[in-house]
Protein backbone atom coordinates (compact mmCIF):
# COMPACT_ATOMS: atom_id res chain seq x y z
CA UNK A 1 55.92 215.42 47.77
CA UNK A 2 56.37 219.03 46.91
CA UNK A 3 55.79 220.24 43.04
CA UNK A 4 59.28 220.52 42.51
CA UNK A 5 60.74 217.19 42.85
CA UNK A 6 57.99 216.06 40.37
CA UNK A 7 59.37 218.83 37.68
CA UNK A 8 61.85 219.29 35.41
CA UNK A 9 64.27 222.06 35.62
CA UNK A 10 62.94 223.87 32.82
CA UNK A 11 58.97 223.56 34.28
CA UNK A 12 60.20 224.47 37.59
CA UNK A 13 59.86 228.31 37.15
CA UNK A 14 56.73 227.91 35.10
CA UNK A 15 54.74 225.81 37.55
CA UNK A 16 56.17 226.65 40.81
CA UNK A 17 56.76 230.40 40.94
CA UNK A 18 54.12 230.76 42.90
CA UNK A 19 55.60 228.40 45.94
CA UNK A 20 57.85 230.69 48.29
CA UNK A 21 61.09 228.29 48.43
CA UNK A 22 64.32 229.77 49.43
CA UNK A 23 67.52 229.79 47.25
CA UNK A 24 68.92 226.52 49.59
CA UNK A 25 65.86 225.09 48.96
CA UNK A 26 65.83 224.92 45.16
CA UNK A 27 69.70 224.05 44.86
CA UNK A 28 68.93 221.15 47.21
CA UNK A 29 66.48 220.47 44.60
CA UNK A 30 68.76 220.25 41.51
CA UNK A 31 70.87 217.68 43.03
CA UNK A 32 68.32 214.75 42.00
CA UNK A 33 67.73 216.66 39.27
CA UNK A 34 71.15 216.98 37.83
CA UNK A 35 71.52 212.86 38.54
CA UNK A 36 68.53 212.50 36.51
CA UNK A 37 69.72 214.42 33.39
CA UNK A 38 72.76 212.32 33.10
CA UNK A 39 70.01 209.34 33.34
CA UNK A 40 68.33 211.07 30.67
CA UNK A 41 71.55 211.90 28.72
CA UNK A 42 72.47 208.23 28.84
CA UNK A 43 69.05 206.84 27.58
CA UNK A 44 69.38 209.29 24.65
CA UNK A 45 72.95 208.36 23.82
CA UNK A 46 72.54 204.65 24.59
CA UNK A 47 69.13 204.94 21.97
CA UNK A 48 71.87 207.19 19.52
CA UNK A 49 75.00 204.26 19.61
CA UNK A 50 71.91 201.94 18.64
CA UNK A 51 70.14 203.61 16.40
CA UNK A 52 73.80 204.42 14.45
CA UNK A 53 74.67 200.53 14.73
CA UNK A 54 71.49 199.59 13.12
CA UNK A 55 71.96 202.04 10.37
CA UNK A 56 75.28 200.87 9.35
CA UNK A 57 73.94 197.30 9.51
CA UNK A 58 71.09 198.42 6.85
CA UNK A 59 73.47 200.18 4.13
CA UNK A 60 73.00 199.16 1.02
CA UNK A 61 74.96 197.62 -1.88
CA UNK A 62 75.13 196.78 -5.79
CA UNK A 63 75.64 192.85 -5.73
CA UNK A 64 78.94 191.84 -6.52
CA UNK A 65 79.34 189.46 -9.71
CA UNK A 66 80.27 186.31 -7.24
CA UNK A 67 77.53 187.27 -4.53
CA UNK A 68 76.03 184.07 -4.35
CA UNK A 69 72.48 185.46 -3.24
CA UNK A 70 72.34 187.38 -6.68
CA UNK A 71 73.23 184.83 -8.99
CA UNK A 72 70.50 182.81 -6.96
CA UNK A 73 68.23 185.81 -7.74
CA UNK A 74 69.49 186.52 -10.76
CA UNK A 75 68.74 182.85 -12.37
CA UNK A 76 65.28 182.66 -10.54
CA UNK A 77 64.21 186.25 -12.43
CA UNK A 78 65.87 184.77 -15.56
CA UNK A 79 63.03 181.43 -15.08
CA UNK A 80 60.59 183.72 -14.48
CA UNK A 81 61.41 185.40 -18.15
CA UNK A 82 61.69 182.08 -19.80
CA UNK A 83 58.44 180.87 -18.19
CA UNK A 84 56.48 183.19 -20.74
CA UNK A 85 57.28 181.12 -23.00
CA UNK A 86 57.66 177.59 -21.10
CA UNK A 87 55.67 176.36 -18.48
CA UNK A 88 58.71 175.54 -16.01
CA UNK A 89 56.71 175.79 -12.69
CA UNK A 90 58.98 178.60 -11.06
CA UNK A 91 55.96 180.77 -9.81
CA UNK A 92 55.24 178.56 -7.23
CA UNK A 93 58.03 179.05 -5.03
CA UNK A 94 59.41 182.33 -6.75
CA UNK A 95 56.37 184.32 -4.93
CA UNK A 96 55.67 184.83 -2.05
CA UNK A 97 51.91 184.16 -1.02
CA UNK A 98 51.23 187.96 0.15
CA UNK A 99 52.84 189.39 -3.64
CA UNK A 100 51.16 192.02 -5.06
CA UNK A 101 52.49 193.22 -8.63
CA UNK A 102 51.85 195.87 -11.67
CA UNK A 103 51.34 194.92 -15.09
CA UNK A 104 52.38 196.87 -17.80
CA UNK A 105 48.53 197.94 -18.32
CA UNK A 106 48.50 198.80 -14.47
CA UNK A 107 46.30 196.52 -13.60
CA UNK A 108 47.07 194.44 -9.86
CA UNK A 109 47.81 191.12 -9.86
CA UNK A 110 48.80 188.18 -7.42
CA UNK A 111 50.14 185.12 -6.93
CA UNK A 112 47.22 183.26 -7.50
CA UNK A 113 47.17 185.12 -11.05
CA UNK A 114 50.63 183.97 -11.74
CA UNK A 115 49.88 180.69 -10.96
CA UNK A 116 46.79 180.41 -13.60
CA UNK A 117 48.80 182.32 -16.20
CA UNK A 118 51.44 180.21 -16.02
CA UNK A 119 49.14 177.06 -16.51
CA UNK A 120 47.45 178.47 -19.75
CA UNK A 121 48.06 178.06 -23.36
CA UNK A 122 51.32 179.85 -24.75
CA UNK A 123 51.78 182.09 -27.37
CA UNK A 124 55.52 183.40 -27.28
CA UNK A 125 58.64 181.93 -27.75
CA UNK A 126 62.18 182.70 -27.77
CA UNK A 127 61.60 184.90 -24.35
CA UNK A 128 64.54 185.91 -21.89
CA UNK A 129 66.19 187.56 -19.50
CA UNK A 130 68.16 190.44 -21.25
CA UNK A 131 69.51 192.24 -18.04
CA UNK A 132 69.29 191.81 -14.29
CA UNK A 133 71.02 194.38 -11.42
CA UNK A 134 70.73 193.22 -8.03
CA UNK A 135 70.30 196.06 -5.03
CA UNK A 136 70.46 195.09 -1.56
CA UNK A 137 69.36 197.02 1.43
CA UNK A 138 70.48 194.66 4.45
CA UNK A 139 70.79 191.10 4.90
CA UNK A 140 66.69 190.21 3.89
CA UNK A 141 65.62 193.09 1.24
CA UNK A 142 67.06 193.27 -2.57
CA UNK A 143 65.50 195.06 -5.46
CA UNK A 144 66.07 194.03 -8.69
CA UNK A 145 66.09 196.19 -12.12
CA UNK A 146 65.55 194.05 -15.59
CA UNK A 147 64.85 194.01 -18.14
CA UNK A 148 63.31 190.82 -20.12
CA UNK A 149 62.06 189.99 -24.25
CA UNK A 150 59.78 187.49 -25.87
CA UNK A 151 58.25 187.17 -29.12
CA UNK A 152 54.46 186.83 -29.81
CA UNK A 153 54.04 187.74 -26.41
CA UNK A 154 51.17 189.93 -27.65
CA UNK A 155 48.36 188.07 -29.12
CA UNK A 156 47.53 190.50 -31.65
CA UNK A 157 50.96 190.72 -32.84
CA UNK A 158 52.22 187.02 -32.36
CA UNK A 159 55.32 187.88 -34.76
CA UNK A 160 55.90 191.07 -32.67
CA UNK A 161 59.10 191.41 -30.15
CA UNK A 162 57.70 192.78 -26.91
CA UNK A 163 60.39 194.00 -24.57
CA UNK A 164 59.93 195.50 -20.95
CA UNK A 165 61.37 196.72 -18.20
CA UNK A 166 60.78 195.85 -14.59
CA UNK A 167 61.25 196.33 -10.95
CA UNK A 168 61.27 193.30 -9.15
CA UNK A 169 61.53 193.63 -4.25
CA UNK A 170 62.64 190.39 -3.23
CA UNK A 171 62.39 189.43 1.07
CA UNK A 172 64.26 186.58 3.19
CA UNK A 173 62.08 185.09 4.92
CA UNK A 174 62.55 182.29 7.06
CA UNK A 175 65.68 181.77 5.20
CA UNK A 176 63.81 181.86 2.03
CA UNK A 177 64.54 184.28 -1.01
CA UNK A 178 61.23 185.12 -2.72
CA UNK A 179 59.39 188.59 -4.88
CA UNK A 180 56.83 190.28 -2.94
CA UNK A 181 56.02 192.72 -5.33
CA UNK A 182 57.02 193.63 -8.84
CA UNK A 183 56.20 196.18 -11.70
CA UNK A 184 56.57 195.97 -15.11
CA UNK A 185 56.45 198.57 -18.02
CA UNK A 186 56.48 197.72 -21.77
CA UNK A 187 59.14 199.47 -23.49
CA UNK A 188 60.87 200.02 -26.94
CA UNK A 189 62.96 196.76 -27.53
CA UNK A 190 66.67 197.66 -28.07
């Protein structure tokens, strides 16, 4: 097999210029040539039209007040708020088993964290769920901005309102809605 057929057209010059082939000979070459740059034209619009579908598929969207999936998410975060104040036993299927999340000192925390914390002695009451907007990128990822209060939250100030702010990813898996990470920052209370 000569060099050509194994080149493209635009290595042809470069690594075959020293090869003494005649003009017939190198347009006889370009036939296969030119069948394989449609191939390759096709493969690269084919990848395009798929790439494009799976784009569209992926936009994202503000919930809708009757989206079902957000009012499912919506009242799960709104447990979650309450459960500062009551142990209702929402961590253990609210997280997922791989979550990783920020408190409002920065400090890492899991599941397994949530899970202790939410068995230990309470200090707040009247906590809950002041706002919730639901974000969703596809069919299995939503984000979720709230914003949450409880009172004597803070152990040195048990009369204190503490308010914050947080950022909650939720993932469907296996048909299952649950946070895989979250971060929270204190803030002023409105």
């Amino acid at each position: 097999m000569s060099c050509i057929s194994q080149l493209s057209v635009t290595a042809l010059s470069e690594a075959c210029a020293e090869n003494p082939y005649t003009a017939g000979d190198f347009t006889a070459m370009l036939v296969p040539l030119e069948g394989e740059m449609h191939l390759r034209i096709f493969a690269v619009a084919t990848v395009a039209m798929l790439l494009l579908v799976l784009a569209q598929a992926q936009q994202s969207h503000w919930a809708s007040p009757d989206d079902k999936t957000a009012k499912y998410i919506i009242d799960m975060e709104r447990k979650w708020a309450e459960g500062v104040c009551v142990d209702n036993g929402v961590v253990a299927s609210l997280l997922a088993d791989d979550f990783q999340g920020t408190s409002t000192k920065g400090a890492r925390f899991t599941k397994a964290d949530e899970l202790k914390d939410e068995k230990g002695a309470r200090t707040a009451h009247d906590c809950g769920l002041d706002e919730a907007k639901v974000h969703f990128f596809g069919d299995g990822v939503g984000v979720v901005y709230g914003r949450e209060h409880a009172l004597g939250k803070d152990k040195s100030e048990p009369s204190a309102k503490v308010c914050q702010v947080w950022t909650d990813t939720w993932l469907k898996r296996g048909g299952t809605w649950q946070i895989i990470a979250s971060h929270d920052n204190r803030v002023e209370c409105r």
